[in-house]
Protein backbone atom coordinates (compact mmCIF):
# COMPACT_ATOMS: atom_id res chain seq x y z
CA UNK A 1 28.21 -5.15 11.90
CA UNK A 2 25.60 -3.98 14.56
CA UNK A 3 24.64 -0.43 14.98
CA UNK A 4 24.81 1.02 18.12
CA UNK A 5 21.03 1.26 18.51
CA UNK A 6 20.89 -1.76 17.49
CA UNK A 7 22.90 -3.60 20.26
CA UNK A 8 21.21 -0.98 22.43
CA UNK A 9 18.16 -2.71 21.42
CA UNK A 10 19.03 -5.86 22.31
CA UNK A 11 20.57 -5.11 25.84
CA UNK A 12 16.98 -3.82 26.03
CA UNK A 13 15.49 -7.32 24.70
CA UNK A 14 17.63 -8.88 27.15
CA UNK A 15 16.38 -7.05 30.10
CA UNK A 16 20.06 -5.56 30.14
CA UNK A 17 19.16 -2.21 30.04
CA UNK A 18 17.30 0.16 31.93
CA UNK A 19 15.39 3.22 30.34
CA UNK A 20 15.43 6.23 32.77
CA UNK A 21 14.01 10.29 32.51
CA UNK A 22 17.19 12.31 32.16
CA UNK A 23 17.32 14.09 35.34
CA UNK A 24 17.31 17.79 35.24
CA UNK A 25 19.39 18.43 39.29
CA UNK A 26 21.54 15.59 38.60
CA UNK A 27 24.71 14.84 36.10
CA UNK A 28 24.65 11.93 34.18
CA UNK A 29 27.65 10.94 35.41
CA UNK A 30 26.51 10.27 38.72
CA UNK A 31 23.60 8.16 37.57
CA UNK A 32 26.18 6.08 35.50
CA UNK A 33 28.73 5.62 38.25
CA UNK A 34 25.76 4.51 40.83
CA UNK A 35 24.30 2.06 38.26
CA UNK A 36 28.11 0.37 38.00
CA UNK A 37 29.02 0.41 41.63
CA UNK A 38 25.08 -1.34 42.48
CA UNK A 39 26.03 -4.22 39.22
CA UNK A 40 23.17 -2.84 37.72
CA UNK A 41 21.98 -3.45 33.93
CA UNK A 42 22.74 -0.55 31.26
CA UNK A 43 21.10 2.37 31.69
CA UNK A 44 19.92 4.92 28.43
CA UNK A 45 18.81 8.12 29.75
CA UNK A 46 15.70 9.25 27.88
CA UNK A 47 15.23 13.12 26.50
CA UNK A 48 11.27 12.88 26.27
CA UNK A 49 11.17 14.71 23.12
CA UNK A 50 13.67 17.51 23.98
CA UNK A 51 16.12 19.10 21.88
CA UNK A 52 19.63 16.76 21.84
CA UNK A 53 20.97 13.12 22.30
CA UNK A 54 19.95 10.67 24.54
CA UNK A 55 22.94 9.09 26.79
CA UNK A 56 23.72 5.42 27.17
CA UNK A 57 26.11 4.04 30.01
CA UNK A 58 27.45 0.23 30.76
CA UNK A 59 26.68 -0.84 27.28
CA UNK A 60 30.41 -2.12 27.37
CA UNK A 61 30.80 -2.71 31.34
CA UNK A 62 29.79 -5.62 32.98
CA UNK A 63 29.23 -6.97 36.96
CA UNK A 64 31.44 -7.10 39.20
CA UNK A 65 33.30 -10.60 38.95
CA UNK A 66 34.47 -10.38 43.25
CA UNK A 67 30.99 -9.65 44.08
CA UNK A 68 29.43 -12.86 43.36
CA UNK A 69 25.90 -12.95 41.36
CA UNK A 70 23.82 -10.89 42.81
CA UNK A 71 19.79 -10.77 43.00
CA UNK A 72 18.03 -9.74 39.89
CA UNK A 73 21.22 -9.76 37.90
CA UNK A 74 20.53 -11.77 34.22
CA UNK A 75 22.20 -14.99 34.20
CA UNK A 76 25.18 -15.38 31.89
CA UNK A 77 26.63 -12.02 32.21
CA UNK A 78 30.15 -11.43 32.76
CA UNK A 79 32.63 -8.18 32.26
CA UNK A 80 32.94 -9.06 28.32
CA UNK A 81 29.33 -9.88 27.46
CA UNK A 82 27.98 -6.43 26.89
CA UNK A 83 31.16 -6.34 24.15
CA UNK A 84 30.91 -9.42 23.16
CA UNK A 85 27.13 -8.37 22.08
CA UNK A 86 28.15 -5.86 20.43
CA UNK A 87 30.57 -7.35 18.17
CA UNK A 88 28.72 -10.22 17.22
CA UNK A 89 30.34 -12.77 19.03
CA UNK A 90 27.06 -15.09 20.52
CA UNK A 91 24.32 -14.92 22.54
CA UNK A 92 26.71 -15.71 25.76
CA UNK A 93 30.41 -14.84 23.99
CA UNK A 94 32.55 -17.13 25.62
CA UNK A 95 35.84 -14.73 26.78
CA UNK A 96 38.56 -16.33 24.30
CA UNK A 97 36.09 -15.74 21.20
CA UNK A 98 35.58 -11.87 21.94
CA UNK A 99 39.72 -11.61 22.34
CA UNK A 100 40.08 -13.31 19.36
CA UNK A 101 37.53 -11.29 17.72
CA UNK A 102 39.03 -8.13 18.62
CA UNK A 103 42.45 -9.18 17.32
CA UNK A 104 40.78 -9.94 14.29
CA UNK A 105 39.22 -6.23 13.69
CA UNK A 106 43.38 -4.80 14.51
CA UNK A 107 44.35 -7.54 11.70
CA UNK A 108 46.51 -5.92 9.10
CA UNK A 109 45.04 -7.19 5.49
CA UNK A 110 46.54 -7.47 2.61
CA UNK A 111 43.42 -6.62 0.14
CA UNK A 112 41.26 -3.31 0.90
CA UNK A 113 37.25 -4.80 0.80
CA UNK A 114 35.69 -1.75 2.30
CA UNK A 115 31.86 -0.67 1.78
CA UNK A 116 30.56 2.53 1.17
CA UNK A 117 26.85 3.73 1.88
CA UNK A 118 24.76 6.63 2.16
CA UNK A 119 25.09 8.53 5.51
CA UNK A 120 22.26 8.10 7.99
CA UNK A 121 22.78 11.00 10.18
CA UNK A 122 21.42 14.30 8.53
CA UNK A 123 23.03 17.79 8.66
CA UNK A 124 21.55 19.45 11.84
CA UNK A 125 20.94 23.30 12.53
CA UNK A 126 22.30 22.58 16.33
CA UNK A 127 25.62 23.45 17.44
CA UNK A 128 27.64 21.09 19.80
CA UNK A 129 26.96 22.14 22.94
CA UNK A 130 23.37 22.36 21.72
CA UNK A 131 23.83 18.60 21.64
CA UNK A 132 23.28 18.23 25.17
CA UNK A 133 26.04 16.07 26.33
CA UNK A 134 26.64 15.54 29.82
CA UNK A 135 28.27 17.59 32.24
CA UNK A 136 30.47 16.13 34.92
CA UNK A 137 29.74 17.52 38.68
CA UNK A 138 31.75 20.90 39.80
CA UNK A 139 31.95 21.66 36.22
CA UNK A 140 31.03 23.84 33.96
CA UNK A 141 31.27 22.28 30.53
CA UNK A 142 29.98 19.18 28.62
CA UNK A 143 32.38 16.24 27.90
CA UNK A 144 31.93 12.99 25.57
CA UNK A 145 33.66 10.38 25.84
CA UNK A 146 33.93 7.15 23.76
CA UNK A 147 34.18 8.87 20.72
CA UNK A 148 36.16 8.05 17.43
CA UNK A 149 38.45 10.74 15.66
CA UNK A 150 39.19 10.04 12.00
CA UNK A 151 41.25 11.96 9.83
CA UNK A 152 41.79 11.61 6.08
CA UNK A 153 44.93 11.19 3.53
CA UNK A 154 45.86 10.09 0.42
CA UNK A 155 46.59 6.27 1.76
CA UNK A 156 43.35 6.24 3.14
CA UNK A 157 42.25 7.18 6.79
CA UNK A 158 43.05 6.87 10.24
CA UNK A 159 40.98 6.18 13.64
CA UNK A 160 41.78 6.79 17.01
CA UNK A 161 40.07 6.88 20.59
CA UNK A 162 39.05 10.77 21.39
CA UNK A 163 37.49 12.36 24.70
CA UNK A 164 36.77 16.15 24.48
CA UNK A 165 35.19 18.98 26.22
CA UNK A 166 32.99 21.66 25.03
CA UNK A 167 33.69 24.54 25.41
CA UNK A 168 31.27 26.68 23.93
CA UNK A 169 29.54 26.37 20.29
CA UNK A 170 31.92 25.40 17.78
CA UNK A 171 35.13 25.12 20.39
CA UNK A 172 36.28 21.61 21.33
CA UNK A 173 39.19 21.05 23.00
CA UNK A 174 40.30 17.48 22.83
CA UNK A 175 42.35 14.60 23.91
CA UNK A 176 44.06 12.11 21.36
CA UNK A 177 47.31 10.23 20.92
CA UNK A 178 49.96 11.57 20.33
CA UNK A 179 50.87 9.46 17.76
CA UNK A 180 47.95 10.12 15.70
CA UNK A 181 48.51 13.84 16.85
CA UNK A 182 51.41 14.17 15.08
CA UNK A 183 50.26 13.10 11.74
CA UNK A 184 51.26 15.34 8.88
CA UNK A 185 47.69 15.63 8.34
CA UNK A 186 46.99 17.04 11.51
CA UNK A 187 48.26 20.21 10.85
CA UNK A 188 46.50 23.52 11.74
CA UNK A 189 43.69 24.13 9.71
CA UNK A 190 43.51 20.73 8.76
CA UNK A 191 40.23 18.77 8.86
CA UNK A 192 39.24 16.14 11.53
CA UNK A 193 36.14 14.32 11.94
CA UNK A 194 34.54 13.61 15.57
CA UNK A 195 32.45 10.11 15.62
CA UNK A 196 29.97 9.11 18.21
CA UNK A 197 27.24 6.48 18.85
CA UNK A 198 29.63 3.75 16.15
CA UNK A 199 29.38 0.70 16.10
CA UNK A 200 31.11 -1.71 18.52
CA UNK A 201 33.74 -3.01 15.97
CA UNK A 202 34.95 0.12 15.27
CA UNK A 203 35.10 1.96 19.21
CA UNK A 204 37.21 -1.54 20.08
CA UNK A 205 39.02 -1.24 16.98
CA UNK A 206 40.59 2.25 17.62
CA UNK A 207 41.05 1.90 21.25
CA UNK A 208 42.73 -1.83 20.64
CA UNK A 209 45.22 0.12 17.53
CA UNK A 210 45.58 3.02 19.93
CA UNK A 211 46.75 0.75 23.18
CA UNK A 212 49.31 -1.36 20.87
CA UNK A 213 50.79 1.60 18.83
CA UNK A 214 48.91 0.67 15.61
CA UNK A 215 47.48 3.66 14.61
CA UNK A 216 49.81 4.06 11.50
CA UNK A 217 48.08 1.97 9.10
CA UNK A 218 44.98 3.42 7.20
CA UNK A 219 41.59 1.60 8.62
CA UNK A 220 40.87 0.52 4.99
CA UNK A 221 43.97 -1.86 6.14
CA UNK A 222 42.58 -3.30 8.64
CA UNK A 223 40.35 -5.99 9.38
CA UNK A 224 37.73 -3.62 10.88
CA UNK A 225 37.72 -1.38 7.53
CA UNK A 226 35.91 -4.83 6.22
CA UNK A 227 33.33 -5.27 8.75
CA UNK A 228 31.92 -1.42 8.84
CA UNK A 229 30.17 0.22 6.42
CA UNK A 230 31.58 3.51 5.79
CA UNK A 231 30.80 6.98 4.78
CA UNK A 232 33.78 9.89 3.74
CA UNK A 233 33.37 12.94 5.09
CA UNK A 234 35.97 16.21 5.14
CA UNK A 235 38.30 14.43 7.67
CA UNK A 236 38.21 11.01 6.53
CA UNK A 237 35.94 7.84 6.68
CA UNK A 238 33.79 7.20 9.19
CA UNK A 239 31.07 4.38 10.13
CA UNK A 240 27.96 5.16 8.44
CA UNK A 241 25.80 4.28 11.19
CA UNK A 242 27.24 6.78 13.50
CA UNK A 243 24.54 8.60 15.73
CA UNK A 244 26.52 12.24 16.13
CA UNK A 245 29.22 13.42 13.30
CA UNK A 246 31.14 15.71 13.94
CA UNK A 247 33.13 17.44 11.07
CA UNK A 248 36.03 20.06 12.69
CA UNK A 249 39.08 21.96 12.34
CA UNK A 250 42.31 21.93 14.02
CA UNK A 251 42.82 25.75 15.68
CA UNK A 252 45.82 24.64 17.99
CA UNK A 253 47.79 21.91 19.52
CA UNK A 254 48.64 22.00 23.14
CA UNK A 255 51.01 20.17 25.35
CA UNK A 256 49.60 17.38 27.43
CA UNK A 257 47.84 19.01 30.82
CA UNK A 258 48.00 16.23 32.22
CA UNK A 259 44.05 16.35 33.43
CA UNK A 260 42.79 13.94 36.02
CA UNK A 261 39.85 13.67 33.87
CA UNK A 262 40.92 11.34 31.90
CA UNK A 263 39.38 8.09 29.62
CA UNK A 264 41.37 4.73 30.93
CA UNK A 265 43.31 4.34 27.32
CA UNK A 266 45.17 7.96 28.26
CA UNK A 267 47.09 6.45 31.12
CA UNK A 268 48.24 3.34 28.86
CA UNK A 269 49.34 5.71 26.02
CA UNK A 270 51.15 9.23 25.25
CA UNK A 271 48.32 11.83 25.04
CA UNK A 272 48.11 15.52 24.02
CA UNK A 273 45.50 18.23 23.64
CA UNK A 274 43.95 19.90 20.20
CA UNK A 275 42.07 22.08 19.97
CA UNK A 276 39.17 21.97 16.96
CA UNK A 277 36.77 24.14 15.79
CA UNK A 278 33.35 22.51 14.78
CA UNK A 279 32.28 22.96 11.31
CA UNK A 280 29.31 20.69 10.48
CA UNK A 281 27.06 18.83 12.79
CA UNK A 282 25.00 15.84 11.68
CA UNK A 283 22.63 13.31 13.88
CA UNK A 284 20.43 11.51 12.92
CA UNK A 285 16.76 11.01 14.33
CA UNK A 286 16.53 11.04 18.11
CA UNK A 287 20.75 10.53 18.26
CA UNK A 288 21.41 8.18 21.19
CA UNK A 289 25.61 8.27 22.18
CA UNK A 290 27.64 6.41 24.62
CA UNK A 291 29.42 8.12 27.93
CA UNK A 292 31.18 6.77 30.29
CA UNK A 293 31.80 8.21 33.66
CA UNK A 294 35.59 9.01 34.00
CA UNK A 295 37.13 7.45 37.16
CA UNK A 296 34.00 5.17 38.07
CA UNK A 297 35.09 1.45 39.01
CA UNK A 298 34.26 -0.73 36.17
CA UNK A 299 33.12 2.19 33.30
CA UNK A 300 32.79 1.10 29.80
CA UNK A 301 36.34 3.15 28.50
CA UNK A 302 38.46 0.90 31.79
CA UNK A 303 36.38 -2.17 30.06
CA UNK A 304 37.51 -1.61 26.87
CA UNK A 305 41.15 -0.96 27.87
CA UNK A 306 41.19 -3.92 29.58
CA UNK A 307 40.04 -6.77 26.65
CA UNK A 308 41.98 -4.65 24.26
CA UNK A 309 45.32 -5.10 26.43
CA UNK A 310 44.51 -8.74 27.61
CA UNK A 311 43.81 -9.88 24.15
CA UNK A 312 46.78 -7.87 22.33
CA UNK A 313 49.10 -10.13 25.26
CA UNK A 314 47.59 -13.52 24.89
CA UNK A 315 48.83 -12.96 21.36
CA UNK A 316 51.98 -12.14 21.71
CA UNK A 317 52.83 -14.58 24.69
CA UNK A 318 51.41 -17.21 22.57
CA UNK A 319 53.42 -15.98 19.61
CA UNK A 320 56.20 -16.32 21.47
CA UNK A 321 57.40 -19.96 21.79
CA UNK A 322 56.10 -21.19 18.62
CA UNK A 323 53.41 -22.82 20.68
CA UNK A 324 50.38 -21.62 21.87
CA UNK A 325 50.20 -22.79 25.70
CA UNK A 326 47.78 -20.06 27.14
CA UNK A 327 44.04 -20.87 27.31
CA UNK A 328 43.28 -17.31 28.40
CA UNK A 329 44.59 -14.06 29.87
CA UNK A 330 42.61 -11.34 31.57
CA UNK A 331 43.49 -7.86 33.21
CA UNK A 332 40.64 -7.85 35.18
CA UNK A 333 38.98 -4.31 35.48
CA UNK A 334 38.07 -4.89 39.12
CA UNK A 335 41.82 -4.75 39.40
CA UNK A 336 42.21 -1.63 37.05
CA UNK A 337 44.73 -3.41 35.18
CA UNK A 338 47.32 -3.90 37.82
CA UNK A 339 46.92 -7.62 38.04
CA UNK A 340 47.19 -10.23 35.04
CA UNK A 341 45.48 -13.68 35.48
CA UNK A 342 46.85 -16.24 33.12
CA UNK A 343 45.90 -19.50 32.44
CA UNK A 344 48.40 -21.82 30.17
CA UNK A 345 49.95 -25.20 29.85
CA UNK A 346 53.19 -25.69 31.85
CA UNK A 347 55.57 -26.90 29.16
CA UNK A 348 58.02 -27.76 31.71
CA UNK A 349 59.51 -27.11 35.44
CA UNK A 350 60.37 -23.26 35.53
CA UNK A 351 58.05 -22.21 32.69
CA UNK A 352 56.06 -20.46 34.55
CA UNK A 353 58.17 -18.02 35.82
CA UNK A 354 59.67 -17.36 32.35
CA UNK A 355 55.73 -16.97 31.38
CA UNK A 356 55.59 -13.84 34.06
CA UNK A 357 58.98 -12.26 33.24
CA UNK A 358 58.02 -12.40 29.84
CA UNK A 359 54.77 -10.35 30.48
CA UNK A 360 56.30 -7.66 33.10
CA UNK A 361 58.53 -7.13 30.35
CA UNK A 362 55.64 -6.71 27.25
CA UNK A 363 53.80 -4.42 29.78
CA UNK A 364 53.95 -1.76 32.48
CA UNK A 365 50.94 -1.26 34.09
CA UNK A 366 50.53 -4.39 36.34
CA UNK A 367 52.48 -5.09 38.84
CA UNK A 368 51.35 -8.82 39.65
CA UNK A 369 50.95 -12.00 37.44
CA UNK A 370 48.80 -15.07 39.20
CA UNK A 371 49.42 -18.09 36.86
CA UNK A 372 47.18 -20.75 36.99
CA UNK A 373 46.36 -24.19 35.40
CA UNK A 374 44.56 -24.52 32.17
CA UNK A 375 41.86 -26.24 33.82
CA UNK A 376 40.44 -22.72 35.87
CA UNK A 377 38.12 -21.12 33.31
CA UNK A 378 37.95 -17.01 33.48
CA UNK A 379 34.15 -17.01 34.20
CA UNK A 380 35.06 -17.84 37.89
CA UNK A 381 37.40 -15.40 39.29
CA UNK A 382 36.76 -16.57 42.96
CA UNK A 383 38.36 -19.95 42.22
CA UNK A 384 41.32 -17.80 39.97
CA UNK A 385 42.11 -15.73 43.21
CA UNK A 386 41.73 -19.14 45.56
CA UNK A 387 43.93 -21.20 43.82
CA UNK A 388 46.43 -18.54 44.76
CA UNK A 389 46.44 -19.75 48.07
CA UNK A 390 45.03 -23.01 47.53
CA UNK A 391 47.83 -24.36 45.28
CA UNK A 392 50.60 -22.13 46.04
CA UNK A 393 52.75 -22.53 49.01
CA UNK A 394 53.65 -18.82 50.69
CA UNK A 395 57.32 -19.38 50.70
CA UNK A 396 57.96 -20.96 47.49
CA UNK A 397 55.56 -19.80 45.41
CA UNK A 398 54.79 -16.57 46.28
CA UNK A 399 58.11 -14.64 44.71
CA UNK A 400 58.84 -11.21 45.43
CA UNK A 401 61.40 -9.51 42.94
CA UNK A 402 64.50 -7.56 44.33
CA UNK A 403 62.65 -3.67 44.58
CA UNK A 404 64.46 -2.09 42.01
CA UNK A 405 61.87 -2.99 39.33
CA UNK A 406 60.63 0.40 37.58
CA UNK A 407 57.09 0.80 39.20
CA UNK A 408 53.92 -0.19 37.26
CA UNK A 409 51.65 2.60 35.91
CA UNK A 410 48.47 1.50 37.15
CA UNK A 411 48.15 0.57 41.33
CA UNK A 412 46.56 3.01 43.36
CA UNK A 413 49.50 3.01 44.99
CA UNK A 414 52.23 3.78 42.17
CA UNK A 415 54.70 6.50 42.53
CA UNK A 416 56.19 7.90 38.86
CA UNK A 417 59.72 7.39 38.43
CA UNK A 418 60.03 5.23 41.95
CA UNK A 419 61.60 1.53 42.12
CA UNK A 420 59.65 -1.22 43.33
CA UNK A 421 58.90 -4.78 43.54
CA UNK A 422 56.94 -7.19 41.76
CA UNK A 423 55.11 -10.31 42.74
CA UNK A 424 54.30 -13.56 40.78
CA UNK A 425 52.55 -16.45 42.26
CA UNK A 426 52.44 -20.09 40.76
CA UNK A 427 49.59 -21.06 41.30
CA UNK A 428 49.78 -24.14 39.23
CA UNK A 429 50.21 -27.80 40.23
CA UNK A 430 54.34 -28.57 39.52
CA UNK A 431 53.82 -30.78 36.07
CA UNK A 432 56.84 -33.03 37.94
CA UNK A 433 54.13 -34.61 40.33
CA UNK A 434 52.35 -37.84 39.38
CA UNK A 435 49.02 -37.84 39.00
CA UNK A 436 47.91 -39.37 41.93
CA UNK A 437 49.67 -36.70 44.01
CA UNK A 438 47.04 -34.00 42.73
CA UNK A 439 43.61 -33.32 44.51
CA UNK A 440 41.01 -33.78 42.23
CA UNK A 441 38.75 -30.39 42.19
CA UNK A 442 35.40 -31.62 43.63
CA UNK A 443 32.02 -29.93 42.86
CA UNK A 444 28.11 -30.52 42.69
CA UNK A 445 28.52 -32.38 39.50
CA UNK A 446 30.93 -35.31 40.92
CA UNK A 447 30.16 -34.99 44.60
CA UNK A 448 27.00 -36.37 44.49
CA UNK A 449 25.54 -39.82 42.87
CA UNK A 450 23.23 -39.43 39.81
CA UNK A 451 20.14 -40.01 41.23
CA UNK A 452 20.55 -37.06 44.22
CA UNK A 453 21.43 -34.91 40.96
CA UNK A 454 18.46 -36.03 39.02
CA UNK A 455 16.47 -35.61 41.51
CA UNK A 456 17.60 -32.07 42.14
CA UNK A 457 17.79 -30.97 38.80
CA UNK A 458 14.22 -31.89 39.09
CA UNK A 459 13.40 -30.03 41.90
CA UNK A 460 14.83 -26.87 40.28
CA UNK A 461 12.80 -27.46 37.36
CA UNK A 462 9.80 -27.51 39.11
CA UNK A 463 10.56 -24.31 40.33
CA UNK A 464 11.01 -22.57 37.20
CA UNK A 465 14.99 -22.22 37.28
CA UNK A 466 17.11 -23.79 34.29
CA UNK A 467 18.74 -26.40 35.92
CA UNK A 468 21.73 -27.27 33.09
CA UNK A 469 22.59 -23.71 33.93
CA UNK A 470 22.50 -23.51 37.35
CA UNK A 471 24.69 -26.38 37.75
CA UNK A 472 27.06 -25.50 35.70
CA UNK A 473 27.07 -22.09 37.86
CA UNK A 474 27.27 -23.57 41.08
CA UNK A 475 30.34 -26.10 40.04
CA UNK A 476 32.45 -23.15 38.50
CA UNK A 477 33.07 -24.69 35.04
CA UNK A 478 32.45 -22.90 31.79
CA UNK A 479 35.09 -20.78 29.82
């Protein structure tokens, strides 16, 4: 388990993170959304001694994959590294390891091995909207976002993904799902316990149970209830390394408003409003909490959504036949989910389009499936989107459905309740043709003869770059 100031810490060590003076004219928000449209590194905004939390943005973003590598930027990052970081995974997590990692923290066990510790945040005389969380632009009242709710019952406790706004002292009103909403613990005047600043495991955890309608098993259950330490408090367990705790009250529930405001899991899930009154406030010394700014391109909560839902399908797909033929699936967040890349063996002539039909029918929120052969690797999304052209053929394997499909949730350009089509491209070679009917993929590595690449990789060395690496960058291979 890794604190949050502790992978904080290392993002730092990493030159992955950038410490800035919180800006007194300018929201947060706006500083976040900048440093993820520019591929920059994570960015903690300093308090310099003053009263409240320090914010921290991009600690579970990453670049921009249809950008390209851009000046400056570390080498070895990719949209699931920050994550991957945080959860433990390696030094560079390769992007199968942190799906299967995150699986592994939704895992339903059969034997409770939970830890309890002391807290380390301390009861604090400040009041939440003393805490000094940000507020977005044109409005008037802080939000935070990438929190973790937890409420308590006699089977143990439950998590899920929370985003509120504060309203004044003790009044937060908050959005949940509405399946954990309508726990019979949840009543009003029941107790409810806000989490922020927890550890990686247990943010990925809840917004992984809360995207696959999983949030009715007690965390103790779960694979992640084994990996945090815990604390109880007066609305059920929570990590004990948590920066902010927030112990509340439920004063009302309200229908779903709908807002545009909104953290990426609400539009994959049934939401609803409570409202809570604060009751206790603990932090502990110079409190540093996650945000993320709502709507940006790329923002740690659309991150998170998107390995939680690419993960939760590889597993099922590959549940499916009794064989496991995909390498790897993304939902890449450049695409805001509306497009899933899969890579996977093709059993046999056709499989591929049973492979897409299965997923538009496990999920509605892309539109468009590119399938592609086992041998493209998900660190290279410009040769993902090529071979889309490059091996598929526009009239037979570019297939258009009849446009009476129920439209997908996510596109831009989604209308609720409207018909449309959807598109699946094979982009795979046809596993009928010989092999001597298939191009070979040519790069540096097997273009040139040894001695022109020993010489180079000498060249580079002289020059201070890492030469294993760099080749392996500019021939697009790694996984």
């Amino acid at each position: 388990m890794t604190a949050f100031r502790n992978h904080l810490e290392f993002l730092r060590r990493t030159d992955d993170c950038c410490a800035l003076d919180r800006p007194d004219g300018l929201s947060p928000q706006v500083v976040a959304a900048e440093a993820l449209r520019a591929d920059g590194p994570a960015i903690e905004l300093t308090t310099d001694g003053r009263a409240g939390v320090e914010l921290a943005s991009g600690v579970y973003g990453g670049i921009d994959q249809t950008r390209g590598r851009t000046r400056g930027q570390p080498r070895g990052r990719y949209p699931w590294t920050r994550l991957g970081l945080g959860l433990g995974v390696d030094r560079d997590p390769a992007y199968v390891d942190v799906l299967e990692t995150l699986l592994a923290l939704g895992e339903r066990r059969a034997e409770r091995d939970v830890t309890y510790v002391e807290r380390a945040a301390a009861a604090t005389e400040l009041g939440v909207r003393e805490l000094g969380l940000p507020t977005p632009p044109d409005e008037a009242w802080p939000r935070f976002t990438l929190g973790v709710l937890s409420i308590g019952a006699d089977a143990g406790s439950y998590w899920a993904p929370i985003h509120g706004t504060i309203l004044d002292g003790r009044t937060i009103r908050a959005r949940v799902p509405e399946a954990i909403a309508a726990h019979d613990r949840l009543s009003t005047g029941a107790s409810a316990t806000i989490a922020l600043g927890v550890p990686s495991e247990a943010l990925a955890a809840a917004h992984l149970l809360a995207i696959t309608d999983r949030l009715a098993t007690p965390i103790e259950d779960r694979g992640v209830g084994a990996t945090v330490p815990l604390i109880p408090t007066a609305g059920g367990v929570v990590p004990s390394s948590a920066e902010v705790v927030i112990e509340t009250a439920v004063a009302d529930r309200q229908p779903d408003t709908r807002s545009e405001k909104r953290e990426f899991w609400e539009h994959l899930v049934p939401s609803t409003t409570l409202t809570l009154e604060a009751e206790a406030v603990f932090s502990r010394e110079d409190p540093v909490v996650p945000y993320a700014p709502l709507g940006a391109a790329l923002s740690d909560d659309l991150q998170l959504a998107a390995l939680s839902l690419s993960a939760t399908l590889c597993d099922r797909v590959n549940s499916y036949w009794g064989v496991s033929p995909v390498d790897w699936l993304l939902l890449p967040a450049e695409g805001r989910l509306g497009l899933c890349l899969v890579a996977s063996e093709i059993l046999y002539a056709g499989f591929e389009w049973q492979l897409a039909n299965l997923l538009f029918s496990l999920s509605d929120c892309f539109d468009k499936v590119i399938v592609v052969d086992t041998e493209t690797g998900p660190r290279n999304l410009g040769q993902v989107l090529g071979d889309s052209w490059v091996k598929a053929h526009p009239s037979r394997d570019w297939l258009f459905s009849e446009a009476d499909a129920p439209a997908a949730r996510l596109p831009a350009y989604g209308r609720d309740d409207e018909t449309g089509a959807r598109l699946y491209v094979d982009a795979t070679w046809d596993p009928r043709w010989k092999d001597e009917f298939i191009a070979p993929r040519v790069s540096i590595t097997d273009s040139y003869p040894p001695e022109i690449r020993a010489a180079v990789r000498d060249s580079w060395a002289e020059l201070g770059f890492e030469s294993d690496a760099a080749f392996e960058e500019a021939s697009g291979s790694g996984s």
